[in-house]
C-alpha atoms as a PDB file:
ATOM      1  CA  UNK A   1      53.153 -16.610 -47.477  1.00  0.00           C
ATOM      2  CA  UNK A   2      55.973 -18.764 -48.159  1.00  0.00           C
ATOM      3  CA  UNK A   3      58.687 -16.362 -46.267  1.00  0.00           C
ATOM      4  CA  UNK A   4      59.496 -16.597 -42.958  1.00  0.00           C
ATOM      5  CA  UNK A   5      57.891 -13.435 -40.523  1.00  0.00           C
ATOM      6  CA  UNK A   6      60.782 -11.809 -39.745  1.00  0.00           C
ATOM      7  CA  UNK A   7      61.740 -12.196 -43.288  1.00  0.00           C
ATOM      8  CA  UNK A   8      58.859 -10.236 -44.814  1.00  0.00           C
ATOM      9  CA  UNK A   9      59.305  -7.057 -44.865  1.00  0.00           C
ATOM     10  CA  UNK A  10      62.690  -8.100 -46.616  1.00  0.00           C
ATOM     11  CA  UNK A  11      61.349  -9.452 -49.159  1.00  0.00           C
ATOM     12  CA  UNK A  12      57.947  -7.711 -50.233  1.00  0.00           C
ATOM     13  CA  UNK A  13      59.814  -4.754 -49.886  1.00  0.00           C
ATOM     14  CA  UNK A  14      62.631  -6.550 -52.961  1.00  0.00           C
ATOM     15  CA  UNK A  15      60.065  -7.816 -55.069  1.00  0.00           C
ATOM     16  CA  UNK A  16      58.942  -4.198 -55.532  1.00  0.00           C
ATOM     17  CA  UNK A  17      62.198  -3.554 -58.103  1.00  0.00           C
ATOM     18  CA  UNK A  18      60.562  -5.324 -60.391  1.00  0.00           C
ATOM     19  CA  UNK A  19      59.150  -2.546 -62.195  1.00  0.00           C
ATOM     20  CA  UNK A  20      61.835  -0.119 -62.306  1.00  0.00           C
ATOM     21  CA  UNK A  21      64.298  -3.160 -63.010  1.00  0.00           C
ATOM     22  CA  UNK A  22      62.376  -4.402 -66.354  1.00  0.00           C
ATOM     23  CA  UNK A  23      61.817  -1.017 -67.046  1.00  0.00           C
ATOM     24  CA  UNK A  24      65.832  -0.465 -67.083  1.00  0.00           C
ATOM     25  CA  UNK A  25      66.571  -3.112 -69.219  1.00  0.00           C
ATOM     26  CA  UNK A  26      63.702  -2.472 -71.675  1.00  0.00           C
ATOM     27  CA  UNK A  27      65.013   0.631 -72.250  1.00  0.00           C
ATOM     28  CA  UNK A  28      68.855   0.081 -72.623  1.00  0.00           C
ATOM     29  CA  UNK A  29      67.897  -3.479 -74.575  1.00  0.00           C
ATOM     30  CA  UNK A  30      65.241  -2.531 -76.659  1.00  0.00           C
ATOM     31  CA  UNK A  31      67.190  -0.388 -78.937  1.00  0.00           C
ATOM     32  CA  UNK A  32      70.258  -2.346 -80.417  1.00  0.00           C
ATOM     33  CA  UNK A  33      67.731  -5.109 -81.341  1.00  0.00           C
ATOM     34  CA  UNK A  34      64.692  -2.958 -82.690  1.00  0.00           C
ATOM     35  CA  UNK A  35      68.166  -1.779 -84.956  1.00  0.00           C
ATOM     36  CA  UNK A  36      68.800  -5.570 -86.153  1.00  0.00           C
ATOM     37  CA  UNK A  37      65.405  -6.810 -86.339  1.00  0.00           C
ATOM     38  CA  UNK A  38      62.743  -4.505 -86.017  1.00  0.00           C
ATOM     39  CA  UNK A  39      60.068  -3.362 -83.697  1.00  0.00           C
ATOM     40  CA  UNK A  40      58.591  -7.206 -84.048  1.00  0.00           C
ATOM     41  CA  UNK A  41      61.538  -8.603 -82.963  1.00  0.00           C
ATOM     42  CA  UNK A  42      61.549  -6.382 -79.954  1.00  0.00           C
ATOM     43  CA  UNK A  43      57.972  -7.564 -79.114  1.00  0.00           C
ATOM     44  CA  UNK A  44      59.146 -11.786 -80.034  1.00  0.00           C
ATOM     45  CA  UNK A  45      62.169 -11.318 -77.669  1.00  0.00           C
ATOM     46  CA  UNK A  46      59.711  -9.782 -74.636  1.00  0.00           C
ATOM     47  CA  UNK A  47      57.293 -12.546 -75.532  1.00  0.00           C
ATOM     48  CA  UNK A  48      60.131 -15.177 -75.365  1.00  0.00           C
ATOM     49  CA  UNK A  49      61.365 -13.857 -72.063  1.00  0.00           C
ATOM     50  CA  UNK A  50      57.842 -13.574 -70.577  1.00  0.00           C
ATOM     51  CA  UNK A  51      57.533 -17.898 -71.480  1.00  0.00           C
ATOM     52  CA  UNK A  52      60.307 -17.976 -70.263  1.00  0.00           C
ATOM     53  CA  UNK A  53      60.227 -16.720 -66.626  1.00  0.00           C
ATOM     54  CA  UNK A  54      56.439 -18.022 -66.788  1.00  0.00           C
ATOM     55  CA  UNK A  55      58.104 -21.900 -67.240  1.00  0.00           C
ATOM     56  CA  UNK A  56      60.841 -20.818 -64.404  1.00  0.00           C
ATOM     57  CA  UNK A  57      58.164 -19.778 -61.810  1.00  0.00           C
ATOM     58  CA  UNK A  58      55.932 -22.465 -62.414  1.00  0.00           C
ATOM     59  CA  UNK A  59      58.985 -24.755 -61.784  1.00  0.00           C
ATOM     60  CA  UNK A  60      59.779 -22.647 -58.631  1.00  0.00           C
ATOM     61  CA  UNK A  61      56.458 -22.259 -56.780  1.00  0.00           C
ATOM     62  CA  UNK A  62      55.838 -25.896 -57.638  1.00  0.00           C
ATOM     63  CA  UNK A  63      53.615 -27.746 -55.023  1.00  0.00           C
ATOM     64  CA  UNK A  64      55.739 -30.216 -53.622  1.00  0.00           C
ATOM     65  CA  UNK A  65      58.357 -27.784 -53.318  1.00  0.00           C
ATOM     66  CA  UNK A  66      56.593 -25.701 -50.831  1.00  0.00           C
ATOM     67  CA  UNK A  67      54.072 -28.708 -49.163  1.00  0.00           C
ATOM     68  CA  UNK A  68      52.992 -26.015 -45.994  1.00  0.00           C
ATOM     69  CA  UNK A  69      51.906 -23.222 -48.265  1.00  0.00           C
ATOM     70  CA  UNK A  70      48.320 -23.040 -49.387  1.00  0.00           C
ATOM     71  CA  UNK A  71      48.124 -24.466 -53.097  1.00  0.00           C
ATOM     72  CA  UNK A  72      45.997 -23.337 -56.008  1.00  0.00           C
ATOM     73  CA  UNK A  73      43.866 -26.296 -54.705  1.00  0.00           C
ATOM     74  CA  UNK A  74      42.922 -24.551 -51.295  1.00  0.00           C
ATOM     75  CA  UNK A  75      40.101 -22.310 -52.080  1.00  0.00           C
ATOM     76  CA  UNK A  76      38.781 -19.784 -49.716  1.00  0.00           C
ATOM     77  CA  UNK A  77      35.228 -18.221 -49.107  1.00  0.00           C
ATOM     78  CA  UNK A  78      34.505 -15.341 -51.062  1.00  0.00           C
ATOM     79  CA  UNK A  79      33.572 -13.723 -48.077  1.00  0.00           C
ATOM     80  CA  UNK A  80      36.186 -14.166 -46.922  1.00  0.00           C
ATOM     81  CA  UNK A  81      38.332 -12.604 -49.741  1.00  0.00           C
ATOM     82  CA  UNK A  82      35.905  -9.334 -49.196  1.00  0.00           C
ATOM     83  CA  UNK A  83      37.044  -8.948 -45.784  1.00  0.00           C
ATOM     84  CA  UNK A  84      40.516  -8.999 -46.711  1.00  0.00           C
ATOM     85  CA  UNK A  85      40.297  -6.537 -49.762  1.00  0.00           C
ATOM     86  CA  UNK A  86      37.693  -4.144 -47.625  1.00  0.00           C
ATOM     87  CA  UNK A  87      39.701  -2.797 -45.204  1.00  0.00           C
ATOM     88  CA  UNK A  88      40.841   0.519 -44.462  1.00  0.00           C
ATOM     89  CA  UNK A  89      44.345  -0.425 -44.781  1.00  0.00           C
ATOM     90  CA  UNK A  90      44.227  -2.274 -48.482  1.00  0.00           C
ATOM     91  CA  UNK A  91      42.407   0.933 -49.236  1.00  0.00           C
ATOM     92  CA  UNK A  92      44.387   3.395 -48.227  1.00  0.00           C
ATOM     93  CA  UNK A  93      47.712   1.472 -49.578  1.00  0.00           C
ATOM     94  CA  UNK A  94      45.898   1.056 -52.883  1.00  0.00           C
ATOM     95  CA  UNK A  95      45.061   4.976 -53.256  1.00  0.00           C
ATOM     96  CA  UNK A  96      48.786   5.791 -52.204  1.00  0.00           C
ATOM     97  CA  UNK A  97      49.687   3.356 -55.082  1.00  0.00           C
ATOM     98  CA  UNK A  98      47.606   4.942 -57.763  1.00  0.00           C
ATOM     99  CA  UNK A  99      49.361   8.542 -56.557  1.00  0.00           C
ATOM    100  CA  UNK A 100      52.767   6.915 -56.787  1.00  0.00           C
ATOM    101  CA  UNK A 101      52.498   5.889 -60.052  1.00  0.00           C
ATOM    102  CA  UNK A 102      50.678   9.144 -61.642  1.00  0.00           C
ATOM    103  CA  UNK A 103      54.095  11.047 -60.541  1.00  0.00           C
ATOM    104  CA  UNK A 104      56.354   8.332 -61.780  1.00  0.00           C
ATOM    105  CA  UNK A 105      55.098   7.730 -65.252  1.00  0.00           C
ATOM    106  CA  UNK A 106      54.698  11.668 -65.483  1.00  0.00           C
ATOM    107  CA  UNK A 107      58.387  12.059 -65.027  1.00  0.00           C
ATOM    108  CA  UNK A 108      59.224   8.741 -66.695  1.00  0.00           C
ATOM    109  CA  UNK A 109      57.198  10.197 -69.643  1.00  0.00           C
ATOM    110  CA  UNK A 110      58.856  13.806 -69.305  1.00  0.00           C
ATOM    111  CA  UNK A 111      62.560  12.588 -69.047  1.00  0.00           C
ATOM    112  CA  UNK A 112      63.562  11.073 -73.023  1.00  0.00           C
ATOM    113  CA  UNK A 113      61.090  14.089 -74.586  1.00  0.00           C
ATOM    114  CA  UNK A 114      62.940  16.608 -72.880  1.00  0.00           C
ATOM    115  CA  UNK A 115      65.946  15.482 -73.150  1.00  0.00           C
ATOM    116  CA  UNK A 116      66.082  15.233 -76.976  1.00  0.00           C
ATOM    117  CA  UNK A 117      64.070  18.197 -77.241  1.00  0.00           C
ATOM    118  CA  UNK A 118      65.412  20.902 -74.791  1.00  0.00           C
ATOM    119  CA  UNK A 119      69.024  19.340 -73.991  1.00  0.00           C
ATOM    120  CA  UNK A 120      69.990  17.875 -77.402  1.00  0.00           C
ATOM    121  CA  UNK A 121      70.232  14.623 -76.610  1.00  0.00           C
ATOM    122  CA  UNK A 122      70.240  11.876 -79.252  1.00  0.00           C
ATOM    123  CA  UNK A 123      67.692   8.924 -79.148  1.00  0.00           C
ATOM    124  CA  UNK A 124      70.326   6.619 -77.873  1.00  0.00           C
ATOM    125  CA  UNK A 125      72.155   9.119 -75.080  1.00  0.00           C
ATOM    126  CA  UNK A 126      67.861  10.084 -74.035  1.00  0.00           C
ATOM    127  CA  UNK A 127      67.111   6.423 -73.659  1.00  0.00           C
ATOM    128  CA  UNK A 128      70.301   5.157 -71.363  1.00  0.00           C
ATOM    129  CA  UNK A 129      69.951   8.601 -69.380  1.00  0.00           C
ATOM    130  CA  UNK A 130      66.399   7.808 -68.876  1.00  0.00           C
ATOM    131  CA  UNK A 131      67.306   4.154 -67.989  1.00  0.00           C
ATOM    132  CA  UNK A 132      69.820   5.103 -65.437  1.00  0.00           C
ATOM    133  CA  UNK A 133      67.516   7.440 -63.910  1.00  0.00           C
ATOM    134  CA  UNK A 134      64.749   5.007 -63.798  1.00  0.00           C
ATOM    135  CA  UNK A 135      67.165   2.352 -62.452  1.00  0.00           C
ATOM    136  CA  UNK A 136      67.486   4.799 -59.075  1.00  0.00           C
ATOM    137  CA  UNK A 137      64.085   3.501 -58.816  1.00  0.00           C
ATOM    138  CA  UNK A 138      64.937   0.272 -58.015  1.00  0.00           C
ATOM    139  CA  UNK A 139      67.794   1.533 -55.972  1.00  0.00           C
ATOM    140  CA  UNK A 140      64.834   3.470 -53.597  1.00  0.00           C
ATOM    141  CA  UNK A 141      63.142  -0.053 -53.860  1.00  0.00           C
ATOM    142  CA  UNK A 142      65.687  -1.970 -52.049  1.00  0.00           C
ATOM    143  CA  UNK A 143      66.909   0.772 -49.326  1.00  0.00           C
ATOM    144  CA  UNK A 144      62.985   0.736 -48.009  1.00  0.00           C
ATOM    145  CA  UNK A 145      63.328  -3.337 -47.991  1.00  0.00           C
ATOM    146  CA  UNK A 146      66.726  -2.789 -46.025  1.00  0.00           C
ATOM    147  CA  UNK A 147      64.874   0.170 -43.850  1.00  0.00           C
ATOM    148  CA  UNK A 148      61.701  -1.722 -43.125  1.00  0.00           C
ATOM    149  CA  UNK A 149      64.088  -4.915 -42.009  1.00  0.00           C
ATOM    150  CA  UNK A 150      65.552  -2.665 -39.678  1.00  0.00           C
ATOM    151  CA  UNK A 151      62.441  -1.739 -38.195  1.00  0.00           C
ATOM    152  CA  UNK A 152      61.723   2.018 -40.043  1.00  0.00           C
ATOM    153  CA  UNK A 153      57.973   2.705 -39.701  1.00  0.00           C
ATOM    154  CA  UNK A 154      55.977   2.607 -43.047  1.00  0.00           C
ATOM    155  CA  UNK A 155      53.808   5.505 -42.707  1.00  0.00           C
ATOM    156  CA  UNK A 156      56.887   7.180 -41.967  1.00  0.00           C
ATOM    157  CA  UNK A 157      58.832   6.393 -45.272  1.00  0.00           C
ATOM    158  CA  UNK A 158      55.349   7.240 -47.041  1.00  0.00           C
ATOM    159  CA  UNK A 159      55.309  10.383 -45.569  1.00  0.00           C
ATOM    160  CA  UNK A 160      59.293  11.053 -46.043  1.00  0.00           C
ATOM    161  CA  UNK A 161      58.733   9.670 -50.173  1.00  0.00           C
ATOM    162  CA  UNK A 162      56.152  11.919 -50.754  1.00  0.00           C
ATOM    163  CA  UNK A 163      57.617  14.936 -49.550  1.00  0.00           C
ATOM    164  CA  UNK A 164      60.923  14.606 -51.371  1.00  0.00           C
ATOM    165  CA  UNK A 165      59.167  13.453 -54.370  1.00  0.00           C
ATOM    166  CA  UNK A 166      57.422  16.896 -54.651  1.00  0.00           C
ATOM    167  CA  UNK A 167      60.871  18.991 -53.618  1.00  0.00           C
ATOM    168  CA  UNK A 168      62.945  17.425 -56.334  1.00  0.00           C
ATOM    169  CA  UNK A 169      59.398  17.690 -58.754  1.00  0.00           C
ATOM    170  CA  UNK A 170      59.929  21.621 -58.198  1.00  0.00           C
ATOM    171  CA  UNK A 171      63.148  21.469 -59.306  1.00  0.00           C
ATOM    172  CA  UNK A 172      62.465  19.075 -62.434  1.00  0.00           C
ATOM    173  CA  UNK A 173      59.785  21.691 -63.783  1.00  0.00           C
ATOM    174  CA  UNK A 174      60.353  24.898 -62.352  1.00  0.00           C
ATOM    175  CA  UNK A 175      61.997  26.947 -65.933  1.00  0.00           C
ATOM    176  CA  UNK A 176      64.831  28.790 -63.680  1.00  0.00           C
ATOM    177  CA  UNK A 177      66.501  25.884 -62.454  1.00  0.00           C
ATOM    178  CA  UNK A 178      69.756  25.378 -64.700  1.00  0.00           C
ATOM    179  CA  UNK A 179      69.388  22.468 -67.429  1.00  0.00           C
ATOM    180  CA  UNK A 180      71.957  20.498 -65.507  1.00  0.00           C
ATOM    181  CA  UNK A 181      70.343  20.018 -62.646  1.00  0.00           C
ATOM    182  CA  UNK A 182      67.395  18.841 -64.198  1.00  0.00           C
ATOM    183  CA  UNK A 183      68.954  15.065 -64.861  1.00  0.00           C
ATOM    184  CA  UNK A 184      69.991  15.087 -61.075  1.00  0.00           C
ATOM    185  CA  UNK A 185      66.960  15.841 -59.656  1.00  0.00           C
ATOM    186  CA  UNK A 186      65.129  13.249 -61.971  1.00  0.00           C
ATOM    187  CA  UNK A 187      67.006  10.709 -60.535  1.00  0.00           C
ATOM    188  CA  UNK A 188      66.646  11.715 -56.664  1.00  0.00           C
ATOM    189  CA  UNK A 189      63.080  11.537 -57.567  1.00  0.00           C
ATOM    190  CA  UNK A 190      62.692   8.678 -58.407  1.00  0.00           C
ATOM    191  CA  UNK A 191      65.403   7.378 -55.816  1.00  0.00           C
ATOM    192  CA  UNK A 192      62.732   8.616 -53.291  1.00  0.00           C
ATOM    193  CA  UNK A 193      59.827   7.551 -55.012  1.00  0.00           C
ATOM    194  CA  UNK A 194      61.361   4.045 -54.931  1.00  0.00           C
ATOM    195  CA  UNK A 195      60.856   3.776 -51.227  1.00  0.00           C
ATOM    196  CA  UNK A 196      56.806   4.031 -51.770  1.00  0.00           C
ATOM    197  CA  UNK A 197      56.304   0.658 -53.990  1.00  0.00           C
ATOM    198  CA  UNK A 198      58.372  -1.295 -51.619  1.00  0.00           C
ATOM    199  CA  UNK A 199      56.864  -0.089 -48.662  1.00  0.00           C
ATOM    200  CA  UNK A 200      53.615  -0.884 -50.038  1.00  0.00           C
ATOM    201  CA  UNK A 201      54.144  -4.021 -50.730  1.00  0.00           C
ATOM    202  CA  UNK A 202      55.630  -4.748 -47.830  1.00  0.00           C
ATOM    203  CA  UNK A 203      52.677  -3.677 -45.887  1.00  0.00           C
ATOM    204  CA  UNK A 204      50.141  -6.518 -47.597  1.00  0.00           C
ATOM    205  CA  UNK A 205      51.683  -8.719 -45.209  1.00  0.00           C
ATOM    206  CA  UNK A 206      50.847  -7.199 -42.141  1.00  0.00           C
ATOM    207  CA  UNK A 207      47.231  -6.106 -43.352  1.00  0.00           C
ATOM    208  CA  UNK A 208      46.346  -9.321 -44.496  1.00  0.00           C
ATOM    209  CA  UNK A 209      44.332 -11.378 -41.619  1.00  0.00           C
ATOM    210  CA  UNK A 210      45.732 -14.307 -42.426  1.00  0.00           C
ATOM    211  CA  UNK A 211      49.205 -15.585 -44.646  1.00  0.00           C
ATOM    212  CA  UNK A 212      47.081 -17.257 -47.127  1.00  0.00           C
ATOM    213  CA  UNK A 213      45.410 -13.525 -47.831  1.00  0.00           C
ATOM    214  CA  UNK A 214      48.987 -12.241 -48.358  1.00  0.00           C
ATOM    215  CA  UNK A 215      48.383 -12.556 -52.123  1.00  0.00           C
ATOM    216  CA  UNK A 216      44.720 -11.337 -51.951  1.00  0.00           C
ATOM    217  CA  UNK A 217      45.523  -7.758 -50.496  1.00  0.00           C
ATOM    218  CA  UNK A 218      48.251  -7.316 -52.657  1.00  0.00           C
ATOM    219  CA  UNK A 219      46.621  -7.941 -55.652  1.00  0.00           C
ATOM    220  CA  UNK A 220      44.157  -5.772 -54.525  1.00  0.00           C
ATOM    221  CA  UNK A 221      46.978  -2.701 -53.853  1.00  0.00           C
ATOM    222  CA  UNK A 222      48.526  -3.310 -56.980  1.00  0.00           C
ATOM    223  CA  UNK A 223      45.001  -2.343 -58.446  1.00  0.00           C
ATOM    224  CA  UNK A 224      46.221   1.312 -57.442  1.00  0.00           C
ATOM    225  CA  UNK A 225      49.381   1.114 -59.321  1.00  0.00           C
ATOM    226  CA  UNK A 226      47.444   0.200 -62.655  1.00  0.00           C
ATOM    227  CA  UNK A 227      44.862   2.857 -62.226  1.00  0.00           C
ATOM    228  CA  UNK A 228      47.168   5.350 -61.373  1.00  0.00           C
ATOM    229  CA  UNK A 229      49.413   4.955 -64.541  1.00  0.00           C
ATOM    230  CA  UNK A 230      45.807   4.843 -66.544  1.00  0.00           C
ATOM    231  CA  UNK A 231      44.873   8.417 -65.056  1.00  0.00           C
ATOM    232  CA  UNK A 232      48.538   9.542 -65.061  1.00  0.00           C
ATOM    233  CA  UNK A 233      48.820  10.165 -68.618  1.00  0.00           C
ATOM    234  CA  UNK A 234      45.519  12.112 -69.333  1.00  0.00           C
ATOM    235  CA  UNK A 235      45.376  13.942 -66.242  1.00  0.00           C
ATOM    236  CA  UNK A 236      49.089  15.121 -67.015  1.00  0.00           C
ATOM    237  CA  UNK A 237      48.174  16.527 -70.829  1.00  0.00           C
ATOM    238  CA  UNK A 238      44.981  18.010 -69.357  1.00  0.00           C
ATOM    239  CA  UNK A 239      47.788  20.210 -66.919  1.00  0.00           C
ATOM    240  CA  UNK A 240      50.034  20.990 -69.568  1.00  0.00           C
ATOM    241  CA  UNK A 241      47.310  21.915 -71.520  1.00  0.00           C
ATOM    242  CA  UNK A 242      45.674  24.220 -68.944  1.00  0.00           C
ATOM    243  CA  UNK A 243      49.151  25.268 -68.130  1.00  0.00           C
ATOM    244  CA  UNK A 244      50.342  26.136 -71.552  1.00  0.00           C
ATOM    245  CA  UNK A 245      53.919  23.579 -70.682  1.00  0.00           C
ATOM    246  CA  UNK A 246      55.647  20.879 -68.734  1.00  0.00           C
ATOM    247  CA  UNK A 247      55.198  23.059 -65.469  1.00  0.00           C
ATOM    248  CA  UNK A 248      51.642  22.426 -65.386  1.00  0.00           C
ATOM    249  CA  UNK A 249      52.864  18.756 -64.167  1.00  0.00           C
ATOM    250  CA  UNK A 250      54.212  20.031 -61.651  1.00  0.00           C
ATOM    251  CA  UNK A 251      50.602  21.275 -59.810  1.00  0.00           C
ATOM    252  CA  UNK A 252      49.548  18.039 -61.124  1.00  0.00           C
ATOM    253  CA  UNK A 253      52.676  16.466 -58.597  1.00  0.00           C
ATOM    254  CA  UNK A 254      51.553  18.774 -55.888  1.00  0.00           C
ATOM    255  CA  UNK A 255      48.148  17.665 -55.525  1.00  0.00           C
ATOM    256  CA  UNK A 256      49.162  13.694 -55.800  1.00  0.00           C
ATOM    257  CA  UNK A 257      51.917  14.434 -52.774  1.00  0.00           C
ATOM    258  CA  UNK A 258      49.220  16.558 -50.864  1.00  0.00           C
ATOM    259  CA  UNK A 259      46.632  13.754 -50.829  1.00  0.00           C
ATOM    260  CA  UNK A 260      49.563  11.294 -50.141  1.00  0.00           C
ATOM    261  CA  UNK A 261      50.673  12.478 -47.191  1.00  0.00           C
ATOM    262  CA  UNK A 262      47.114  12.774 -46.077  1.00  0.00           C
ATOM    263  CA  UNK A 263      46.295   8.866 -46.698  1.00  0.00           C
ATOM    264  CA  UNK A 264      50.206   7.952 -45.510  1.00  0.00           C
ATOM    265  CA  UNK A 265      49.092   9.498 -42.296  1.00  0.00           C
ATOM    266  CA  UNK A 266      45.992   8.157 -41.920  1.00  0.00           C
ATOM    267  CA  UNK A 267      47.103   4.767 -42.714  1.00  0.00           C
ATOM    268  CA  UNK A 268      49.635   4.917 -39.982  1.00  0.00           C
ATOM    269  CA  UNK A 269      46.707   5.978 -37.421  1.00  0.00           C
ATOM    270  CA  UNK A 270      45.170   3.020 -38.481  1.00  0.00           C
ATOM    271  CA  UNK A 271      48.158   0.551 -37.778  1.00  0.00           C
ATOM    272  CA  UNK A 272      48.375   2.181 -34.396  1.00  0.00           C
ATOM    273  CA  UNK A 273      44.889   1.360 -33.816  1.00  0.00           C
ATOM    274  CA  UNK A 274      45.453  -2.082 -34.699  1.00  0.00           C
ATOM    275  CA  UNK A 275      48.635  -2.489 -33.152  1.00  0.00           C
ATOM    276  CA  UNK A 276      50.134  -3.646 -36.983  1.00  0.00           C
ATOM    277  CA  UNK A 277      53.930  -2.929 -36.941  1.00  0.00           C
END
């Protein structure tokens, strides 16, 4: 609510590195001090950094630093808030969330285990591979922002994320595709799955009836991101499981693109309808 229209897209579509970002940093930080200090200084430096970005946005989205935007003061009929949440598009965005994240912390859990295990990787090498790879995440994050400020249709980079999500999942966990392509294609995957997040995000805006909602519907399409990395990890060891190996996850991938595509599409025949660009 407190960026301009025609700066929206921009950035919603930015603020969806977050993840990926932190996730990066975690990963290449985490073990150099965990080696000085311990896991409990690992978990006292997160804590620290989490005050400390707390104190910084509080200073930051202080009141009388944005006097036109809605406050926490301005409260707003819980009808209201139904409306907003209860839509086909929140809906739709939400469920394309929770099948985002299912694939991404399948291959985000995949990557360091077989890495160390099938292509001898140390600890150390496993955990800067996986945060490079994870890092193209936030790379696909930004390049939707860019896309959607240049006027790309969303259901159309749902569509095109979901697709090459499960073509470079094929290659990640079919057995006859060479080791060293397996890296690679980990990367492009999440590269592509980046563009889903951002364009998600992004959408809240234009699904929200009004600018003080913006925050409403997206906390409600987050929602899908947190269930999906809840079901992720269960519904992946009941595939390998049934599957007797990692390529069970990959029939786990299929399904999650398959139904994708299917809500992408319906939520741009939706926007059409409502004339939401």
């Amino acid at each position: 609510a407190a960026t301009m229209p025609r700066q929206r897209n921009l950035a919603m579509g930015a603020w969806g590195s977050f993840m990926p970002i932190g996730m990066a940093i975690a990963l290449l930080g985490a073990p150099p001090i965990a080696a000085h200090v311990g896991w409990q200084g690992v978990w006292l430096t997160a804590a620290g950094l989490a005050l400390a970005c707390m104190a910084a946005v509080a200073w930051a989205t202080a009141p009388q630093r944005w006097p036109a935007v809605p406050g926490p003061g301005t409260s707003l009929p819980w009808r209201s808030l139904g409306e907003a949440v209860w839509r086909p598009g929140p809906i739709l965005m939400g469920g394309c969330f929770a099948l985002y994240a299912i694939q991404f912390f399948a291959v985000a859990s995949w990557l360091p285990t077989y890495l160390i295990e099938v292509m001898a990787f140390t600890p150390d090498r496993a955990g800067v591979a996986t945060a490079l790879v994870v890092a193209g995440n936030a790379l696909g994050n930004l390049s939707a922002a860019l896309l959607l400020h240049r006027g790309a249709r969303r259901w159309w980079l749902l569509l095109t994320a979901f697709v090459l999500m499960l073509v470079c999942a094929a290659g990640i966990f079919a057995p006859t595709v060479p080791l060293i392509w397996k890296l690679p294609l980990a990367f492009a995957f999440n590269l592509f799955g980046g563009l889903l997040p951002a364009t998600l995000l992004a959408a809240t805006a234009a699904h929200a009836p009004r600018p003080e909602m913006i925050g409403t519907v997206n906390g409600a399409v987050v929602q899908g991101a947190a269930i999906g990395s809840l079901a992720g990890p269960p519904a992946m060891a009941v595939m390998i499981a049934g599957f007797g190996g990692w390529a069970g996850t990959y029939w786990l991938m299929a399904v999650c693109c398959f139904f994708g595509v299917c809500l992408a599409s319906w939520l741009g025949i939706i926007e059409r309808r409502l004339g939401i660009t």
